[in-house]
Protein backbone atom coordinates (compact mmCIF):
# COMPACT_ATOMS: atom_id res chain seq x y z
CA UNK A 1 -14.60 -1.48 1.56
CA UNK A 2 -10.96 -0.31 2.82
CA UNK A 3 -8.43 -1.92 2.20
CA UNK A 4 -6.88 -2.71 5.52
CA UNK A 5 -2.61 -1.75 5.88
CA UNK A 6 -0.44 -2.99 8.82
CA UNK A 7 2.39 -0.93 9.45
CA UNK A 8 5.77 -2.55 11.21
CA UNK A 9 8.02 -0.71 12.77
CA UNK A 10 10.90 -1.61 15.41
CA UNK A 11 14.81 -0.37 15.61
CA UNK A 12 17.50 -1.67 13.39
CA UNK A 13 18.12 -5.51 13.22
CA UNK A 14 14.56 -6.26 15.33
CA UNK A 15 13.58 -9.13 12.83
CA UNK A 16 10.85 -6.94 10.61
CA UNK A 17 12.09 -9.10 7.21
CA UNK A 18 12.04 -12.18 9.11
CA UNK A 19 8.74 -11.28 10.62
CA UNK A 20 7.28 -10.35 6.81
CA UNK A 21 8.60 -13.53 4.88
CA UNK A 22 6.32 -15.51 7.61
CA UNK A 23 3.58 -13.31 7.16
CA UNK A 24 4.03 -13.96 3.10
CA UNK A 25 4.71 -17.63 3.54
CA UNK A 26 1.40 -18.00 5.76
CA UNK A 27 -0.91 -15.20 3.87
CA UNK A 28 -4.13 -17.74 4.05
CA UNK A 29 -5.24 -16.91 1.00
CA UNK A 30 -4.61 -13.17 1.15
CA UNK A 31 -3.22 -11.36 -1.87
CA UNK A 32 -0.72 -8.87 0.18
CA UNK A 33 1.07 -5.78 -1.15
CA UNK A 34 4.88 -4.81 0.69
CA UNK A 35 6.19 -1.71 0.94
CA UNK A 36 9.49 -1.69 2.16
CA UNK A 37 11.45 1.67 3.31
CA UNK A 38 15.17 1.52 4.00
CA UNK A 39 18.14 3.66 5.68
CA UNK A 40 20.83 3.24 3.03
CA UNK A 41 21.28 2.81 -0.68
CA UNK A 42 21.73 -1.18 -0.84
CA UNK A 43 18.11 -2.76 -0.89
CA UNK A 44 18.86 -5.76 1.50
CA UNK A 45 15.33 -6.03 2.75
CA UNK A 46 13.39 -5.95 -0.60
CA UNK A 47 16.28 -8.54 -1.89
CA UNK A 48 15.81 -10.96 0.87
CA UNK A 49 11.69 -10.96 0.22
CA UNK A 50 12.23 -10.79 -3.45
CA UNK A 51 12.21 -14.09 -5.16
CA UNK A 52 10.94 -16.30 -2.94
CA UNK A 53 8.09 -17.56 -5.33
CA UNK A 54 5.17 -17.22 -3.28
CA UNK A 55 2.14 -16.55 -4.92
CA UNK A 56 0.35 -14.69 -2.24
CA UNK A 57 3.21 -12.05 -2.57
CA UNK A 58 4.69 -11.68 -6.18
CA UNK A 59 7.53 -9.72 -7.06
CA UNK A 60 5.23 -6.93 -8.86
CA UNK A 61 4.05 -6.26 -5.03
CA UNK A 62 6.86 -5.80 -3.83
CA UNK A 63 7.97 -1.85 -3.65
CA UNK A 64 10.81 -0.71 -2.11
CA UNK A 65 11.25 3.16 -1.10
CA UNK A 66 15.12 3.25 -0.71
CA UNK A 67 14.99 7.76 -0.78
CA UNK A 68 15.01 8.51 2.64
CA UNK A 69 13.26 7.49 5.97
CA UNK A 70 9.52 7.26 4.82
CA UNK A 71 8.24 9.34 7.24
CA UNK A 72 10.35 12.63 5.79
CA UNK A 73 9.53 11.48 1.82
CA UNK A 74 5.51 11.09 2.13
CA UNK A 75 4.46 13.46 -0.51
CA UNK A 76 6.81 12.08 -2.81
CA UNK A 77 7.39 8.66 -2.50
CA UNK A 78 5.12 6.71 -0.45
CA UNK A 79 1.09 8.36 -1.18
CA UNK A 80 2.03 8.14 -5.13
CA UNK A 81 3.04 4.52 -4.20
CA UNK A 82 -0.08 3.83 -2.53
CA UNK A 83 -2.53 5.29 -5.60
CA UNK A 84 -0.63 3.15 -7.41
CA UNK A 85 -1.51 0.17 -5.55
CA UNK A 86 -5.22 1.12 -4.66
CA UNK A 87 -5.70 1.94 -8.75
CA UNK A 88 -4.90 -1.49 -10.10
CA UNK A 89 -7.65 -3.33 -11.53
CA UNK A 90 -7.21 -5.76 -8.42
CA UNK A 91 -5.99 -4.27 -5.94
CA UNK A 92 -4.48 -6.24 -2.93
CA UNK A 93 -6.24 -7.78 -0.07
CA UNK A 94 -4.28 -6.86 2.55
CA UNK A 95 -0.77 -3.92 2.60
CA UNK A 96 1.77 -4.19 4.35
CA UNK A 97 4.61 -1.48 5.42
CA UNK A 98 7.91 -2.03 6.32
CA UNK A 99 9.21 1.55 7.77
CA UNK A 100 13.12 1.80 8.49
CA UNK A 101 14.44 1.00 11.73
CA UNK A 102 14.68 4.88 12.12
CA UNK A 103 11.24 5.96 10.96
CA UNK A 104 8.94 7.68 13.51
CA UNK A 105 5.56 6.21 12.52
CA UNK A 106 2.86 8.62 13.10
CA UNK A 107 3.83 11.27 9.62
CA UNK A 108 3.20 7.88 7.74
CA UNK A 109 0.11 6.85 9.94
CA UNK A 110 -1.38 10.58 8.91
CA UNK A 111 -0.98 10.12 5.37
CA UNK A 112 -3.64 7.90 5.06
CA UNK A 113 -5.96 10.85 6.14
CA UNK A 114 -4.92 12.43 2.91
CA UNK A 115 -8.38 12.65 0.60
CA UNK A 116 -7.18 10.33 -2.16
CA UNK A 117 -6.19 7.74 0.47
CA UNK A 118 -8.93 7.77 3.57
CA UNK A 119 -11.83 6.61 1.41
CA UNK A 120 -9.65 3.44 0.17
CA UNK A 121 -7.76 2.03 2.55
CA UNK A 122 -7.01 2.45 6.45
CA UNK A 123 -4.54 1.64 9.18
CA UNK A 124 -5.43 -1.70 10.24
CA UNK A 125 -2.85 -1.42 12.60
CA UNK A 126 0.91 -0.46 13.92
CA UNK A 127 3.13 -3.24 14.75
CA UNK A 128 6.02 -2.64 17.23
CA UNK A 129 9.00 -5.16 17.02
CA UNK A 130 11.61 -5.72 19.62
CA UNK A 131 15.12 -6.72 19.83
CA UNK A 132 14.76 -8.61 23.07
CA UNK A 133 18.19 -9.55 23.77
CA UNK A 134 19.57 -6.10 22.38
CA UNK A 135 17.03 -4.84 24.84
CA UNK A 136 18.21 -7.11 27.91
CA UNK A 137 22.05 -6.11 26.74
CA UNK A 138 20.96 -2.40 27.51
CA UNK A 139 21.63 -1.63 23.90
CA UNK A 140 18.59 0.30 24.09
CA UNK A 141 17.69 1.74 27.39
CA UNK A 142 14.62 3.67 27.52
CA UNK A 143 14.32 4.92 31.31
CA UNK A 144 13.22 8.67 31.21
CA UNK A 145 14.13 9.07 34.93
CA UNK A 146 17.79 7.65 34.19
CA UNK A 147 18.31 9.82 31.19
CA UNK A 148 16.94 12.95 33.19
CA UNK A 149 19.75 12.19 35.81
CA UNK A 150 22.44 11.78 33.44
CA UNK A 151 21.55 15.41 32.10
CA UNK A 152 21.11 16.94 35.24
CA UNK A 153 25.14 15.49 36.21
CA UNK A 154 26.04 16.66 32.67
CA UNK A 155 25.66 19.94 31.54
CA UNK A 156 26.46 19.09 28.18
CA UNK A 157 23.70 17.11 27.56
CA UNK A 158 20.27 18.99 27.28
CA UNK A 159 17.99 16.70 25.23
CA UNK A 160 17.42 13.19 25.13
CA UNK A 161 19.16 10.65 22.73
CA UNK A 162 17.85 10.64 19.19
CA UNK A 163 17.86 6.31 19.65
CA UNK A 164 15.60 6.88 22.88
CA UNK A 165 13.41 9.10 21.31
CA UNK A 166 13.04 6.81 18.29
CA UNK A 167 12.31 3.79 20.46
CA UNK A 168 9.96 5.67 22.74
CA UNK A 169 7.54 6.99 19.70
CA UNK A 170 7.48 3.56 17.63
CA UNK A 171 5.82 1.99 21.25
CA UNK A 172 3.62 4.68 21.70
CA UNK A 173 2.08 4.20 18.59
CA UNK A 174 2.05 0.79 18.85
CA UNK A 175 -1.45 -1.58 18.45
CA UNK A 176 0.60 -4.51 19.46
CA UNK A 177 4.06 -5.16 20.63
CA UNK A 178 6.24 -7.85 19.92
CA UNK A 179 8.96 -8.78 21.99
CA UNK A 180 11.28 -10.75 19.43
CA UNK A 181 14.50 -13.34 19.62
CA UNK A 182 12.82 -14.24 23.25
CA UNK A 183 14.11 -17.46 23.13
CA UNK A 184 18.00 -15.70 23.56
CA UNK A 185 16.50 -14.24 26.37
CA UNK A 186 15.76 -16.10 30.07
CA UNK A 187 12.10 -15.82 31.13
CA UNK A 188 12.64 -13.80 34.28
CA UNK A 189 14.65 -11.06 32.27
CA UNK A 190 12.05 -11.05 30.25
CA UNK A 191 9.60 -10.44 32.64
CA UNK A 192 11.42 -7.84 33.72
CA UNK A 193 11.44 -6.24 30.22
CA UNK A 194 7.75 -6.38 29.58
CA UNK A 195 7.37 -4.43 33.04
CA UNK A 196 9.66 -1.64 32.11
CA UNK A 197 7.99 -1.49 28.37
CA UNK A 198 4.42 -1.28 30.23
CA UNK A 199 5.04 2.30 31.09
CA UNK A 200 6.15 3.74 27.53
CA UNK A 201 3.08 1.86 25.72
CA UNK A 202 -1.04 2.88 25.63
CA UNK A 203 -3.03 1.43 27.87
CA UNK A 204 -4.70 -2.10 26.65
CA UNK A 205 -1.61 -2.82 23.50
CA UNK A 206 -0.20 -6.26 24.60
CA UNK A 207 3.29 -7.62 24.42
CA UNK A 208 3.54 -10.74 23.25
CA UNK A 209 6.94 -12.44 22.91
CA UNK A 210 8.50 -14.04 19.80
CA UNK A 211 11.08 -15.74 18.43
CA UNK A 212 11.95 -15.48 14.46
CA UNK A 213 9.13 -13.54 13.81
CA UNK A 214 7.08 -16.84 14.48
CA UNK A 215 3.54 -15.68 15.19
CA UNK A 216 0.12 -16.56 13.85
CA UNK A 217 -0.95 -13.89 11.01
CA UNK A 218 -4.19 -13.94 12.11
CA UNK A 219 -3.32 -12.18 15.47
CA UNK A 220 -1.55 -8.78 13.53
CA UNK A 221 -3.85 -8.77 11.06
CA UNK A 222 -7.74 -7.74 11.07
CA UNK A 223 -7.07 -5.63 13.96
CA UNK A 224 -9.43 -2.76 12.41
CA UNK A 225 -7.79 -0.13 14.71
CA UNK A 226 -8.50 2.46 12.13
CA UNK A 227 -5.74 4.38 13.45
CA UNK A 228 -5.19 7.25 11.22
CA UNK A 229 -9.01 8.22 12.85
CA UNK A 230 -7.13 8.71 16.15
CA UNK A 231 -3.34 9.10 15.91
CA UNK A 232 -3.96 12.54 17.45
CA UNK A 233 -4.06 10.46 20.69
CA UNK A 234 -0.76 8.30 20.56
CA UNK A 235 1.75 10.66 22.14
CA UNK A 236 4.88 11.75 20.01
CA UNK A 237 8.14 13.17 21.37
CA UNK A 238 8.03 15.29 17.75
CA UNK A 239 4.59 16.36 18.37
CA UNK A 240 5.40 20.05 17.95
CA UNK A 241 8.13 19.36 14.92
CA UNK A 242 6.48 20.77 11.50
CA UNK A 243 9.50 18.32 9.92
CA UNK A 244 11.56 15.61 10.99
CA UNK A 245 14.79 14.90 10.39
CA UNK A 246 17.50 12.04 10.50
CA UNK A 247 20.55 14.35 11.27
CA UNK A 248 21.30 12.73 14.09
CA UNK A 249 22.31 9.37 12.01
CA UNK A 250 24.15 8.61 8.67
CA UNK A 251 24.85 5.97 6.98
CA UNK A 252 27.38 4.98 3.78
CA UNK A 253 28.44 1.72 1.55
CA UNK A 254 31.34 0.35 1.46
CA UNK A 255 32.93 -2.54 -1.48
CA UNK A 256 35.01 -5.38 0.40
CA UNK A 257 35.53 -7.19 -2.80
CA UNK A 258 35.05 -11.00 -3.35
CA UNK A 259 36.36 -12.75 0.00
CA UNK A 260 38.45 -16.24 -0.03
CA UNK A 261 36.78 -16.65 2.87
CA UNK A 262 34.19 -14.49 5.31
CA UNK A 263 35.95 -15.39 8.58
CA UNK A 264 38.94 -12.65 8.33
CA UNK A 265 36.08 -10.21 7.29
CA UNK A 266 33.74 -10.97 10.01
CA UNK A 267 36.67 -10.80 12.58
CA UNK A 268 37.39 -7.50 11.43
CA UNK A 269 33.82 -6.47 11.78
CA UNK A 270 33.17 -7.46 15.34
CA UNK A 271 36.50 -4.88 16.24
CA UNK A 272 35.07 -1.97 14.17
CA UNK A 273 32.09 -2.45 15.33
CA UNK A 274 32.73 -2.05 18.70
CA UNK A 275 35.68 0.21 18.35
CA UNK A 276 33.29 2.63 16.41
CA UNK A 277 29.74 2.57 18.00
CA UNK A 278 28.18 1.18 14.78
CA UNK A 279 24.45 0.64 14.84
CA UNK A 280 24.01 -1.45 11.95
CA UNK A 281 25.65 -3.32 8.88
CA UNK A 282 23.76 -5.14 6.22
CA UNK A 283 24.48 -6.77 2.90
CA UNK A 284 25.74 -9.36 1.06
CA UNK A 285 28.70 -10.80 0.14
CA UNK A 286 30.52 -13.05 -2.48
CA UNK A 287 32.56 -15.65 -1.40
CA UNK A 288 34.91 -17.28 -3.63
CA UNK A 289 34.10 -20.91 -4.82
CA UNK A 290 30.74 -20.50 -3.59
CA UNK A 291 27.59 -20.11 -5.45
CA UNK A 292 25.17 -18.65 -2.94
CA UNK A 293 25.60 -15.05 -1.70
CA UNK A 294 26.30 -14.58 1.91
CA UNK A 295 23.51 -12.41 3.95
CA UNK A 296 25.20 -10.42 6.89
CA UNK A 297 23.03 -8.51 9.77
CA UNK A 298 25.04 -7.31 12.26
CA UNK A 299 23.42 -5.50 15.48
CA UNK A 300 25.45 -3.80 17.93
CA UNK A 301 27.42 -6.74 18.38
CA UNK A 302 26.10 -9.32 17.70
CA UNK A 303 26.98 -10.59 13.84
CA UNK A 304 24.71 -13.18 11.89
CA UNK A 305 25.19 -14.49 8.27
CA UNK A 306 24.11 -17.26 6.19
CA UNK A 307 23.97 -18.09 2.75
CA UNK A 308 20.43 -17.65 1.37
CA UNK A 309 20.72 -18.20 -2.52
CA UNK A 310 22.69 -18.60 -5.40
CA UNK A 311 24.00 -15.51 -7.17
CA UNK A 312 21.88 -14.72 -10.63
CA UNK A 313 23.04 -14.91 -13.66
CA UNK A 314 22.22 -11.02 -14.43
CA UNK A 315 23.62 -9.96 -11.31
CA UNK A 316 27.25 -8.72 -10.53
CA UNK A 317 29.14 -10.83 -7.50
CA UNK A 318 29.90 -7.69 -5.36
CA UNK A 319 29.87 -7.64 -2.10
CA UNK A 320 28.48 -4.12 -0.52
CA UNK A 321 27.46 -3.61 3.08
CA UNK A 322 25.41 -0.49 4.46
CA UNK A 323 26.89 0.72 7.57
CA UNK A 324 24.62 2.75 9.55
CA UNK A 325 25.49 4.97 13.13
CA UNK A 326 25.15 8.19 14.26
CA UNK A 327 26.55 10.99 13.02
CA UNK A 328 30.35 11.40 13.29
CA UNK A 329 31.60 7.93 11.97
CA UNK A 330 35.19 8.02 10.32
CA UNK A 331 34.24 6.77 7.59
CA UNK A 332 37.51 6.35 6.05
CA UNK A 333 38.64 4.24 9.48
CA UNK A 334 35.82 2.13 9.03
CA UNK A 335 36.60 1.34 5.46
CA UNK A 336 40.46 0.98 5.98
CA UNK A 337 39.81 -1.68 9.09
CA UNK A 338 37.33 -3.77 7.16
CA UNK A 339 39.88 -3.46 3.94
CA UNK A 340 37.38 -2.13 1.95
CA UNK A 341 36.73 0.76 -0.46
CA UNK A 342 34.07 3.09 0.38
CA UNK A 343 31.51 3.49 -2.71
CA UNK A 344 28.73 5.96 -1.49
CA UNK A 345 28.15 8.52 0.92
């Protein structure tokens, strides 16, 4: 018998993590496998799963692919993972993949057709998360007939926005759709959101709306879509790419140091943020006189931390955050307005 992956996809900041640590902490009795693929050097999302001593998910099963945007690194990175996993002794019940926000997801999809994958395990499914309020904000707009105006007014603009494109391919491939953080939504905008998403999914995928990733396993997994047996037929706006590329985004780490206290930090944030067109941030920081380490996720922005657990004894109190855009951030701006150094490139 296969053994059955779900892949998750969805744009920086949808919930994925939150979505997976429910999925772990309500396995039923499944032994599941995570592979987790991130934009950036600083492995927030594996760190945040890590460690949080459930048995249906041990730390051993937990893989992170922190080279690139799993989609470009297949060959390398993620079908050596996966003989890994399918050559154990005892293998896992149940996979499940974590792309980056920017991954397109049918290159990963295909890789399961590879020989020394297809007769082991299959594509139970592709899982397409949604920033609902981002979504209502117009963060992410996704209306081909709008976008065709703009060009046709602008002469400088002659293909569609990498973002759109992005958004556009992860719901077309999509088995299911969920519309997540719909409580910070009203219920008439969101009606209105599931109408406009209607026309950029398949025919038949429902949308069903979320809030912290709360949803009953049972309904993402054992969907048996076997989908790398007809990805041919989920529309792609890289169709007719032989590669794909992320040149259109970057992203880089900066050091802000132990803080006295997050609030001057997080200040600072919200004003770069919006005075640079940041995507994303992620990380951690350490605050002084305080054991725990402080989890930040902005989005756009909106900015959200809390303290999730106490530092470990083998690990360094640094605090790093992964600041991700498109191309053409001043770096050095960024870094100077948040007071911090920047580390990586």
């Amino acid at each position: 018998m296969k053994i059955p992956a779900t892949v998750i996809t969805g744009f920086l900041g949808a919930g994925k993590t939150t979505l997976i640590r429910h999925l772990i902490e309500n396995a039923g009795g499944r032994r599941l496998a995570l592979i987790i693929n991130e934009f950036g050097d600083v492995g927030v999302d594996g760190a945040l799963v890590k460690g949080c001593g459930d048995e249906a998910c041990p730390d051993e099963d937990i893989i992170e692919l922190a080279n690139g945007c799993i989609c470009c690194t297949v060959a390398d990175d993620f079908l050596p993972t996966m003989q890994r996993l399918l050559d154990r002794p005892v293998p896992p019940d149940h996979i499940i993949i974590e792309t980056s926000g920017l991954a397109l997801p049918k290159p990963l999809v295909k890789a399961f057709q590879w020989p020394d994958i297809r007769t082991r395990a299959t594509v139970d499914g592709v899982i397409a998360l949604i920033d609902a309020d981002a979504l209502a904000a117009g963060r992410f707009a996704h209306d081909e007939a709008a976008l065709a105006a703009t060009r046709a007014a602008d002469p400088t603009l002659d293909h569609d926005s990498p973002i759109e494109e992005l958004f556009e391919d992860q719901l077309a491939c999509a088995d299911l759709v969920l519309l997540n953080k719909s409580d910070l939504v009203p219920a008439d905008s969101l009606a209105t959101l599931e109408q406009d998403l209607a026309g950029d999914i398949r025919p038949g995928v429902r949308i069903i709306r979320t809030a912290r990733g709360q949803i009953d396993p049972a309904i993402l997994l054992g969907l048996d879509a076997g989908v790398e047996d007809q990805i041919d037929a989920r529309p792609s706006h890289h169709d007719d790419e032989e590669d794909h590329d992320h040149d259109d985004f970057e992203s880089f780490i900066v050091n802000v140091g132990e803080l006295g206290s997050p609030e001057p930090l997080l200040e600072a944030l919200a004003e770069t943020i919006a005075a640079h067109d940041i995507l994303r941030v992620k990380g951690f920081l350490a605050v002084k006189d305080r054991a725990a380490r402080l989890v930040l996720q902005a989005v756009g922005p909106r900015i959200q931390h809390h303290y999730d657990r106490p530092w470990q004894a083998q690990e360094s109190r640094a605090s790093r955050l992964v600041v991700i855009g498109q191309q053409g951030l001043d770096r050095a701006a960024i870094a100077a307005a948040l007071g911090a150094q920047m580390v990586a490139a």
